[in-house]
PDB file of N, CA and C in Angstrom:
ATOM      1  N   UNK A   1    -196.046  21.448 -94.550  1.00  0.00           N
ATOM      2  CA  UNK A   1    -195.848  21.966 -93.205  1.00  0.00           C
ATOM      3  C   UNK A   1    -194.497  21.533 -92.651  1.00  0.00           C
ATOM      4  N   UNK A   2    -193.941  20.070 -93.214  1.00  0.00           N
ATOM      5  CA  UNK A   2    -192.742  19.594 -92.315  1.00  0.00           C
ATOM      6  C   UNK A   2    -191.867  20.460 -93.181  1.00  0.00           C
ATOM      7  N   UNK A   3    -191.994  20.689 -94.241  1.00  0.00           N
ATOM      8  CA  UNK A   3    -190.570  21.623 -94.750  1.00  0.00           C
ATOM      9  C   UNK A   3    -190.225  23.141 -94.585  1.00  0.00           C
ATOM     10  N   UNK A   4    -191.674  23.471 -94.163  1.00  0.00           N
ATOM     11  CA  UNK A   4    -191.493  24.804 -93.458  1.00  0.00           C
ATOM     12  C   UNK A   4    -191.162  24.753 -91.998  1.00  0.00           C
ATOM     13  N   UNK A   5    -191.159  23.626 -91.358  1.00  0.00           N
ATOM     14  CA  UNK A   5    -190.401  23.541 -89.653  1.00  0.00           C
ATOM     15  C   UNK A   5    -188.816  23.449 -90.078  1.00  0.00           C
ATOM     16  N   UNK A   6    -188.847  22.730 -91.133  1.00  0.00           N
ATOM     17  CA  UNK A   6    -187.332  22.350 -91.233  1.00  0.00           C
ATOM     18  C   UNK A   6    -186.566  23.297 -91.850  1.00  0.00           C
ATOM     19  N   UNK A   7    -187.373  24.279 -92.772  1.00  0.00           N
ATOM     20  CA  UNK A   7    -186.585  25.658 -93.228  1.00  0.00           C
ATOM     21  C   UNK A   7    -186.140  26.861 -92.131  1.00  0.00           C
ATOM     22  N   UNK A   8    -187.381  26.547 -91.326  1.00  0.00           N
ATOM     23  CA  UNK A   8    -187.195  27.586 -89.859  1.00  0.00           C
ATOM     24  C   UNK A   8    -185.945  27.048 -89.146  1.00  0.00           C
ATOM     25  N   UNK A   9    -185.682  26.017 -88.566  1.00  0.00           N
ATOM     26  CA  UNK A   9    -185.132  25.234 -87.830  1.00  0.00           C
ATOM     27  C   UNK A   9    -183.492  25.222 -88.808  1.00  0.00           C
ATOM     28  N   UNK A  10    -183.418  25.425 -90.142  1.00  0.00           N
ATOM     29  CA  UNK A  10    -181.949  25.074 -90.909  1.00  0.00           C
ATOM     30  C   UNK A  10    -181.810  27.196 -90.463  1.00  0.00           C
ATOM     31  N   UNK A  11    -182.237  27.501 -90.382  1.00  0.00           N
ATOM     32  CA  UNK A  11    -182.136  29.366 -90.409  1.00  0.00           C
ATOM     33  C   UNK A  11    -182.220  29.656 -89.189  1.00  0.00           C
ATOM     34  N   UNK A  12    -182.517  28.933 -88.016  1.00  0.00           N
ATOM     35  CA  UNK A  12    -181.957  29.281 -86.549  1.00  0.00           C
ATOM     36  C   UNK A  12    -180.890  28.424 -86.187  1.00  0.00           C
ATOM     37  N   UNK A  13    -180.045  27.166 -87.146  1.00  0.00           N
ATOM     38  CA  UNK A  13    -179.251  26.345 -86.888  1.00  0.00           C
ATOM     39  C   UNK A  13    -178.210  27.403 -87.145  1.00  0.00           C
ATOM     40  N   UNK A  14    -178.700  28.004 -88.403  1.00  0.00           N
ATOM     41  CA  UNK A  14    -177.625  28.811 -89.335  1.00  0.00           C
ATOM     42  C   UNK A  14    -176.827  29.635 -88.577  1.00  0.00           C
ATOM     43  N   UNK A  15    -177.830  30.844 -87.664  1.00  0.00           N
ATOM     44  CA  UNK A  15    -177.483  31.781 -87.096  1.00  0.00           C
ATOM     45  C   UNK A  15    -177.152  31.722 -85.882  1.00  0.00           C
ATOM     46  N   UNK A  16    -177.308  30.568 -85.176  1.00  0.00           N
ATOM     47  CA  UNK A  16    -176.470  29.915 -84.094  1.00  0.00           C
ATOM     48  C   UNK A  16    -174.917  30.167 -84.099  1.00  0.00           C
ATOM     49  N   UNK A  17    -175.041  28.782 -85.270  1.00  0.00           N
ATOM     50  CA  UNK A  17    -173.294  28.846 -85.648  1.00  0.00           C
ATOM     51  C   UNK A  17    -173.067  29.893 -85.940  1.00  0.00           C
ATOM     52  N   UNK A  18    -173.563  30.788 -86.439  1.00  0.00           N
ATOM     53  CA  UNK A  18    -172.877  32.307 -87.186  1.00  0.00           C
ATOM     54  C   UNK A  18    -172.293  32.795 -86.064  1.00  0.00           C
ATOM     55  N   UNK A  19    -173.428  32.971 -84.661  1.00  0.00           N
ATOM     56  CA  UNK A  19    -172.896  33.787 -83.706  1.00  0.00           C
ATOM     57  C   UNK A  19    -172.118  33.326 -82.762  1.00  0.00           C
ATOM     58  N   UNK A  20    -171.615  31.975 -82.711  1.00  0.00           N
ATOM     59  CA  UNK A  20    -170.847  31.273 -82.059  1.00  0.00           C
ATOM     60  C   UNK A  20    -169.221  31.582 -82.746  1.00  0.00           C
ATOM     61  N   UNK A  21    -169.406  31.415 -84.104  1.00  0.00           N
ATOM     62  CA  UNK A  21    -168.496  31.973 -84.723  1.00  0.00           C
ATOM     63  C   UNK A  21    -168.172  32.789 -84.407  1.00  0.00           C
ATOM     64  N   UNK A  22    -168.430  34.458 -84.817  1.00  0.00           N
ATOM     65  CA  UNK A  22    -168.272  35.370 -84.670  1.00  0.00           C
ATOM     66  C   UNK A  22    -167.806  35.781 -83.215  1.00  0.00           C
ATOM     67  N   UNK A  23    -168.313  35.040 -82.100  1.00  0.00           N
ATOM     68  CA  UNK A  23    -167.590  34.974 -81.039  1.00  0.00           C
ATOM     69  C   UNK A  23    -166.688  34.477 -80.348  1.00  0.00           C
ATOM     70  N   UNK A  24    -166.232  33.558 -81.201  1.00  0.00           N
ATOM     71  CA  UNK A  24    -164.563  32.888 -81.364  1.00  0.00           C
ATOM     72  C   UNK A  24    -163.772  33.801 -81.919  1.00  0.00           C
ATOM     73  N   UNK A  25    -164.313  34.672 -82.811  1.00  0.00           N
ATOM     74  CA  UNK A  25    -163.265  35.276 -83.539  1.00  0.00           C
ATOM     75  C   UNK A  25    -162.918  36.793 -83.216  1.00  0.00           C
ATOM     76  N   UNK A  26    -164.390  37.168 -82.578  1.00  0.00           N
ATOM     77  CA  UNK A  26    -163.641  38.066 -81.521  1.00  0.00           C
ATOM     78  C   UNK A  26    -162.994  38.008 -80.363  1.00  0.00           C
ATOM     79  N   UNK A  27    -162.867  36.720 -79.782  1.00  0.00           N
ATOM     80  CA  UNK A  27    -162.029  35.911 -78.892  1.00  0.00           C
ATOM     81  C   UNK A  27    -160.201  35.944 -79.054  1.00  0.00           C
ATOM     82  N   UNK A  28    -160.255  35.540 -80.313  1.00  0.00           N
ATOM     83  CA  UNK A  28    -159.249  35.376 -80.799  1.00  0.00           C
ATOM     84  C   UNK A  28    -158.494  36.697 -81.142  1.00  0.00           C
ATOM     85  N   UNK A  29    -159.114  37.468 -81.790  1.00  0.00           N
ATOM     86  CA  UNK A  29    -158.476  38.886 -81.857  1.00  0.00           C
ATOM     87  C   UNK A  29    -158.461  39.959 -80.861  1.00  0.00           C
ATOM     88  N   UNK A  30    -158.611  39.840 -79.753  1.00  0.00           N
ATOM     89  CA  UNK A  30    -158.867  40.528 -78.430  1.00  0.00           C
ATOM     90  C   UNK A  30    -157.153  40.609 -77.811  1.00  0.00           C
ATOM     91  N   UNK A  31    -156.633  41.962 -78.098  1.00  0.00           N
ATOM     92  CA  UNK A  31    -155.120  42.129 -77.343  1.00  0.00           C
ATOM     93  C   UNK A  31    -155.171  41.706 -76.016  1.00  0.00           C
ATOM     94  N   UNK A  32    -153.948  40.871 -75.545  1.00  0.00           N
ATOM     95  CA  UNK A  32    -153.703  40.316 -74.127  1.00  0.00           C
ATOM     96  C   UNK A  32    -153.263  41.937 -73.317  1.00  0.00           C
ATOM     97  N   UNK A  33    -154.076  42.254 -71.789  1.00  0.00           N
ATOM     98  CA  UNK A  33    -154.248  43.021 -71.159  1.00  0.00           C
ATOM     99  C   UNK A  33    -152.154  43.407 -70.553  1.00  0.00           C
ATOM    100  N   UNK A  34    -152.227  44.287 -70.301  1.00  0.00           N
ATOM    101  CA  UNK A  34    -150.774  44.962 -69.897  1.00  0.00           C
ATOM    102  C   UNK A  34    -150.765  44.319 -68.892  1.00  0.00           C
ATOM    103  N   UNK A  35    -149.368  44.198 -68.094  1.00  0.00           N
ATOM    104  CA  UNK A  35    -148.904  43.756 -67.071  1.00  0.00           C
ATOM    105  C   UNK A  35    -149.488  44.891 -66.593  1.00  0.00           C
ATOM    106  N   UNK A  36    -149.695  44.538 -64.889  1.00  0.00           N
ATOM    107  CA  UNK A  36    -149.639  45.033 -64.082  1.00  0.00           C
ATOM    108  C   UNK A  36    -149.083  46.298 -63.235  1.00  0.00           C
ATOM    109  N   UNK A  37    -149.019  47.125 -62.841  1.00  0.00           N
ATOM    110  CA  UNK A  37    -147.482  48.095 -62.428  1.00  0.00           C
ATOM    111  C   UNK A  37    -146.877  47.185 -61.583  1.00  0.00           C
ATOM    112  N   UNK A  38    -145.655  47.582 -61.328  1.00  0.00           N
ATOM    113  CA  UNK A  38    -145.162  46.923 -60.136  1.00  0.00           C
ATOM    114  C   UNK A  38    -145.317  47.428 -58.818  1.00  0.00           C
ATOM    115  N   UNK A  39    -145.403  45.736 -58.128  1.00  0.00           N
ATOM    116  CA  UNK A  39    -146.239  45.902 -57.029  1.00  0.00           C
ATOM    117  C   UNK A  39    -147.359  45.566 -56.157  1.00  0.00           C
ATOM    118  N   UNK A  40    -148.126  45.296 -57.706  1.00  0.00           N
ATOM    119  CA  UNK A  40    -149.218  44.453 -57.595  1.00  0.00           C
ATOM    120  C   UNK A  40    -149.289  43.348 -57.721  1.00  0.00           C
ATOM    121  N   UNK A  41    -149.927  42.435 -57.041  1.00  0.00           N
ATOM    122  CA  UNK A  41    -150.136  41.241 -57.174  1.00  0.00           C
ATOM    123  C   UNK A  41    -149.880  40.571 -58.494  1.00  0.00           C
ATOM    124  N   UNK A  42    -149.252  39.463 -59.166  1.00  0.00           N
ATOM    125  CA  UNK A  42    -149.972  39.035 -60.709  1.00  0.00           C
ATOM    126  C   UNK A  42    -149.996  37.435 -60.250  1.00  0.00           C
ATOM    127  N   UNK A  43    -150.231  36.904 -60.884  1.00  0.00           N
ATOM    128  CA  UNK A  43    -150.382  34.870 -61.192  1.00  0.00           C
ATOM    129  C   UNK A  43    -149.087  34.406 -61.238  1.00  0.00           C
ATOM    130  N   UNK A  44    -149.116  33.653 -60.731  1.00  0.00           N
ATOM    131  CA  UNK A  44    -148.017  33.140 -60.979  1.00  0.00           C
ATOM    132  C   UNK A  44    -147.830  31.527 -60.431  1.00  0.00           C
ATOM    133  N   UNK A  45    -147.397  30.645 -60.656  1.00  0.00           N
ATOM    134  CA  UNK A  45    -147.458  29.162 -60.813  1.00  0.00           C
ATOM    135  C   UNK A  45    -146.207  28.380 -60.269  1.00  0.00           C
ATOM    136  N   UNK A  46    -145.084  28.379 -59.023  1.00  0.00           N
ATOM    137  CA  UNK A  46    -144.118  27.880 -58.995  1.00  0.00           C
ATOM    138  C   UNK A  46    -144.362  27.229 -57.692  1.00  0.00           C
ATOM    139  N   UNK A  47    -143.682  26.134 -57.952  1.00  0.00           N
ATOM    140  CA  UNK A  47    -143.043  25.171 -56.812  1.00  0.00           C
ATOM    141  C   UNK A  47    -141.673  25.495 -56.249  1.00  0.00           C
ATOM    142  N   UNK A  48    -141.691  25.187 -54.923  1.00  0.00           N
ATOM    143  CA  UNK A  48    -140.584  25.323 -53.883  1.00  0.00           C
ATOM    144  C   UNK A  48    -140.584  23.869 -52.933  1.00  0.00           C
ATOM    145  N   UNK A  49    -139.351  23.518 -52.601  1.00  0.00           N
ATOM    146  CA  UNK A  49    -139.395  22.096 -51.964  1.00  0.00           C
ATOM    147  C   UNK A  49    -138.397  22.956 -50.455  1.00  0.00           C
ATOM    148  N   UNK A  50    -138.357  22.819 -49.617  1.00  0.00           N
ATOM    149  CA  UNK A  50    -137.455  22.828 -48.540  1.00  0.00           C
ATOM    150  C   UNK A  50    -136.555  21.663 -48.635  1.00  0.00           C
ATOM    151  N   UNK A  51    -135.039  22.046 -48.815  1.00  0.00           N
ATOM    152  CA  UNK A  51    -133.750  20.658 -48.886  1.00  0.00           C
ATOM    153  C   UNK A  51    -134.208  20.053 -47.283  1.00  0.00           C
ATOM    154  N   UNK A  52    -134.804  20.847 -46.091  1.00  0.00           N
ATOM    155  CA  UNK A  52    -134.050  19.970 -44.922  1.00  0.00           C
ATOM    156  C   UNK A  52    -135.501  18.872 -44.445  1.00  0.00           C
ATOM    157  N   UNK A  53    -136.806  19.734 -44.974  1.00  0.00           N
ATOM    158  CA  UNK A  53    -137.817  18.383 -44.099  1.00  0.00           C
ATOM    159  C   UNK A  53    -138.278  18.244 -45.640  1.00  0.00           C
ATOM    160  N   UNK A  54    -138.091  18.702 -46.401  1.00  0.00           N
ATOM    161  CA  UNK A  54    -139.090  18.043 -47.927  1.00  0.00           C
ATOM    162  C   UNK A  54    -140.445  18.931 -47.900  1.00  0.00           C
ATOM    163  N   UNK A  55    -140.866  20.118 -47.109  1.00  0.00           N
ATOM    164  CA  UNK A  55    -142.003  20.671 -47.624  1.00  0.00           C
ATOM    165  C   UNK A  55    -142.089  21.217 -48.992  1.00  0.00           C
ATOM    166  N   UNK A  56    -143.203  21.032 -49.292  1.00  0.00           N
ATOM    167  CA  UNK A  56    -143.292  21.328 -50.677  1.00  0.00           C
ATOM    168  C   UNK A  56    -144.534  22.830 -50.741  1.00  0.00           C
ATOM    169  N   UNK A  57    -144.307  23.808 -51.215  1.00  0.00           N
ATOM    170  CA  UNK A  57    -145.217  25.167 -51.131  1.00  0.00           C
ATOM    171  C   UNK A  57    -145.570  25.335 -52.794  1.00  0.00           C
ATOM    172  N   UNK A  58    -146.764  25.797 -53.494  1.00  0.00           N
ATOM    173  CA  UNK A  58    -146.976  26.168 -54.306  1.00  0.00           C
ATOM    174  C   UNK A  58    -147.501  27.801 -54.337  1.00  0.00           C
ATOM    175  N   UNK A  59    -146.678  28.394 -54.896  1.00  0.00           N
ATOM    176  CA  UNK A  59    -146.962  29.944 -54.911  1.00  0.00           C
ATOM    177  C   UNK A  59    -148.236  30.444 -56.248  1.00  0.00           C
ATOM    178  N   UNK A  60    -148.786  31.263 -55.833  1.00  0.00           N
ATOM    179  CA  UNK A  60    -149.845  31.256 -57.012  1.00  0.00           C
ATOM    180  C   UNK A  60    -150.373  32.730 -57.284  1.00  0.00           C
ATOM    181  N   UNK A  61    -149.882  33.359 -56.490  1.00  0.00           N
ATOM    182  CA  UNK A  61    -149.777  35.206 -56.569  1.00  0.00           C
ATOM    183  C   UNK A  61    -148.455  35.889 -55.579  1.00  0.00           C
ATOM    184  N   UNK A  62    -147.817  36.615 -56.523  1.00  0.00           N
ATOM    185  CA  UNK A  62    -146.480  37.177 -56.240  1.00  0.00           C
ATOM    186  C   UNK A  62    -146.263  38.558 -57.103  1.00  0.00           C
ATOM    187  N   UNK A  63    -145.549  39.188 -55.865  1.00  0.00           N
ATOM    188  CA  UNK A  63    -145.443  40.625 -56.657  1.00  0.00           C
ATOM    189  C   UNK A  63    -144.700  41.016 -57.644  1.00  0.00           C
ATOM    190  N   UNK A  64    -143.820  40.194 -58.155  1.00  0.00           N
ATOM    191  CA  UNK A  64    -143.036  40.075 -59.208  1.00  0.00           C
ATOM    192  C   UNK A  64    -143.200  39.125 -59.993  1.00  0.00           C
ATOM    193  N   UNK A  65    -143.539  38.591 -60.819  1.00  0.00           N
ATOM    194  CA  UNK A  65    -143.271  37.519 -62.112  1.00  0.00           C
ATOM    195  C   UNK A  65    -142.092  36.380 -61.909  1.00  0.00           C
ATOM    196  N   UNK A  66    -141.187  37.123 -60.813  1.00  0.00           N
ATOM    197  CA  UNK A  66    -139.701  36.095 -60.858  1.00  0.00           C
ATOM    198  C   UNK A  66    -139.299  36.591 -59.051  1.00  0.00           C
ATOM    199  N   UNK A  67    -140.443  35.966 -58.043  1.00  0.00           N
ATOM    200  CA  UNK A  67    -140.387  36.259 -56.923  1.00  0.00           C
ATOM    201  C   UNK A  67    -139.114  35.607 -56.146  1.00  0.00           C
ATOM    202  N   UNK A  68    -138.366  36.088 -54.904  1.00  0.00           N
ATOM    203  CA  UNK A  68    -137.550  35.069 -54.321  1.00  0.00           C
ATOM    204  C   UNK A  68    -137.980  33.723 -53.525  1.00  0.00           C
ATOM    205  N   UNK A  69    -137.481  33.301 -53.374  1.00  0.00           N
ATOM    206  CA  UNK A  69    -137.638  31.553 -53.275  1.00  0.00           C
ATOM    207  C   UNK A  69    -138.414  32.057 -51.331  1.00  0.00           C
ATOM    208  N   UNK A  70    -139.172  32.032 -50.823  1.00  0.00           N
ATOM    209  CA  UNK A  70    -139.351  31.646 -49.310  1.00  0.00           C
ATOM    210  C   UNK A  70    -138.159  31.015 -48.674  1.00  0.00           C
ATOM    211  N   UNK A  71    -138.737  30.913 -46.923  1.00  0.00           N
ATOM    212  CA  UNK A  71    -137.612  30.558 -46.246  1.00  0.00           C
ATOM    213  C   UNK A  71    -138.333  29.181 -45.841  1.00  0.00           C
ATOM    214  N   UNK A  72    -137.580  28.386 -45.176  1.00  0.00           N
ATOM    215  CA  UNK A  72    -138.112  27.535 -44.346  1.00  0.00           C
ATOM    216  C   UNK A  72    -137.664  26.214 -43.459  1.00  0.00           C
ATOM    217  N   UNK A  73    -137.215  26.107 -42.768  1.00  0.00           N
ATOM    218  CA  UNK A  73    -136.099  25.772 -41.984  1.00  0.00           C
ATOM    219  C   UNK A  73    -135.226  26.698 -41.669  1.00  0.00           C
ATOM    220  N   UNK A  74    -135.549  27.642 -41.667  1.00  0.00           N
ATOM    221  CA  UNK A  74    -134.013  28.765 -41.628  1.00  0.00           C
ATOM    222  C   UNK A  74    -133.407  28.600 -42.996  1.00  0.00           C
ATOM    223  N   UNK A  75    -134.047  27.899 -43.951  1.00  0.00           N
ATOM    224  CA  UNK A  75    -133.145  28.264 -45.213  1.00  0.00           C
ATOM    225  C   UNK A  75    -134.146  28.159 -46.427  1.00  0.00           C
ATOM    226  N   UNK A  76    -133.496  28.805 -47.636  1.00  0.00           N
ATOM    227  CA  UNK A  76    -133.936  28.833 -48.809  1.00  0.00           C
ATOM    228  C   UNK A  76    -134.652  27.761 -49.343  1.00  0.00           C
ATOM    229  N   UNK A  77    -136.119  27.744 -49.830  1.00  0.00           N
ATOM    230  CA  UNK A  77    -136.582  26.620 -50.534  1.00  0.00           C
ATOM    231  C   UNK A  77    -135.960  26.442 -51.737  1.00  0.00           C
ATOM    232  N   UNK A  78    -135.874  25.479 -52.544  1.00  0.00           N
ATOM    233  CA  UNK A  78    -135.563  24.718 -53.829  1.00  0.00           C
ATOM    234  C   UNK A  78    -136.649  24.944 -55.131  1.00  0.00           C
ATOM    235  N   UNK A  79    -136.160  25.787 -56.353  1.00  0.00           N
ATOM    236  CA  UNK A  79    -137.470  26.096 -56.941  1.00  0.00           C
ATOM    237  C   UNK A  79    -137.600  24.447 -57.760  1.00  0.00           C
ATOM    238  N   UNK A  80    -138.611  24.070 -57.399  1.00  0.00           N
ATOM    239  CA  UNK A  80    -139.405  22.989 -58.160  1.00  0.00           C
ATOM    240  C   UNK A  80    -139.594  23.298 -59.652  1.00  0.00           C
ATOM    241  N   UNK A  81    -139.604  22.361 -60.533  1.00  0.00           N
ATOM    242  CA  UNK A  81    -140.274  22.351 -61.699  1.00  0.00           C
ATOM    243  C   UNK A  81    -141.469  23.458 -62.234  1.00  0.00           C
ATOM    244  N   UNK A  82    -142.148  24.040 -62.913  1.00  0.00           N
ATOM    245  CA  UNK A  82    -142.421  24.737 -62.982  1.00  0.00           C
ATOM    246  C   UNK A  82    -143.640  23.868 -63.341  1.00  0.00           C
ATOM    247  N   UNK A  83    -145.160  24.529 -62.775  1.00  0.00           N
ATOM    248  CA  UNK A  83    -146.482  23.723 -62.490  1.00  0.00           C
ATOM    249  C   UNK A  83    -147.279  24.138 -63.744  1.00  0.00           C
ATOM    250  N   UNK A  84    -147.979  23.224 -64.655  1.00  0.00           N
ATOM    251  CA  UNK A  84    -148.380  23.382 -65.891  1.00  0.00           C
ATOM    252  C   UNK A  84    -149.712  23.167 -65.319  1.00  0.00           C
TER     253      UNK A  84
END
């Protein structure tokens, strides 16, 4: 009886991993989606510092990929390091 729990149990271990697999690997082969048109919103990840009080802004959706810097003080923020 214990080797027939443990034959059941090695053949639902089996097909676990199979389908865990198989869903990594259609993971992996799945083409990355088109940009956007322009215009639309996309992601995006940059820091800006203001030179005159030190605010610091993190941008995180912009209509371009390579947006202009904000204002603030009456002047141009500073692009920060780029946020990983």
């Amino acid at each position: 009886m214990a080797t027939v729990v443990s034959v059941v149990v090695a053949i639902m271990a089996a097909y676990l991993i199979f389908r865990v697999g198989m869903a990594m690997l259609r993971a992996l082969a799945t083409p990355l989606p088109e940009p956007p048109p322009a215009g639309e919103l996309r992601k995006v990840k940059i820091g800006y510092r203001c030179p005159i009080c030190g605010t610091e802004v993190r941008m995180t959706i912009a209509t371009d990929q390579e947006p202009e810097a904000p204002r603030h003080c009456q002047a141009e923020m500073d692009l920060m390091a780029p946020i990983e």
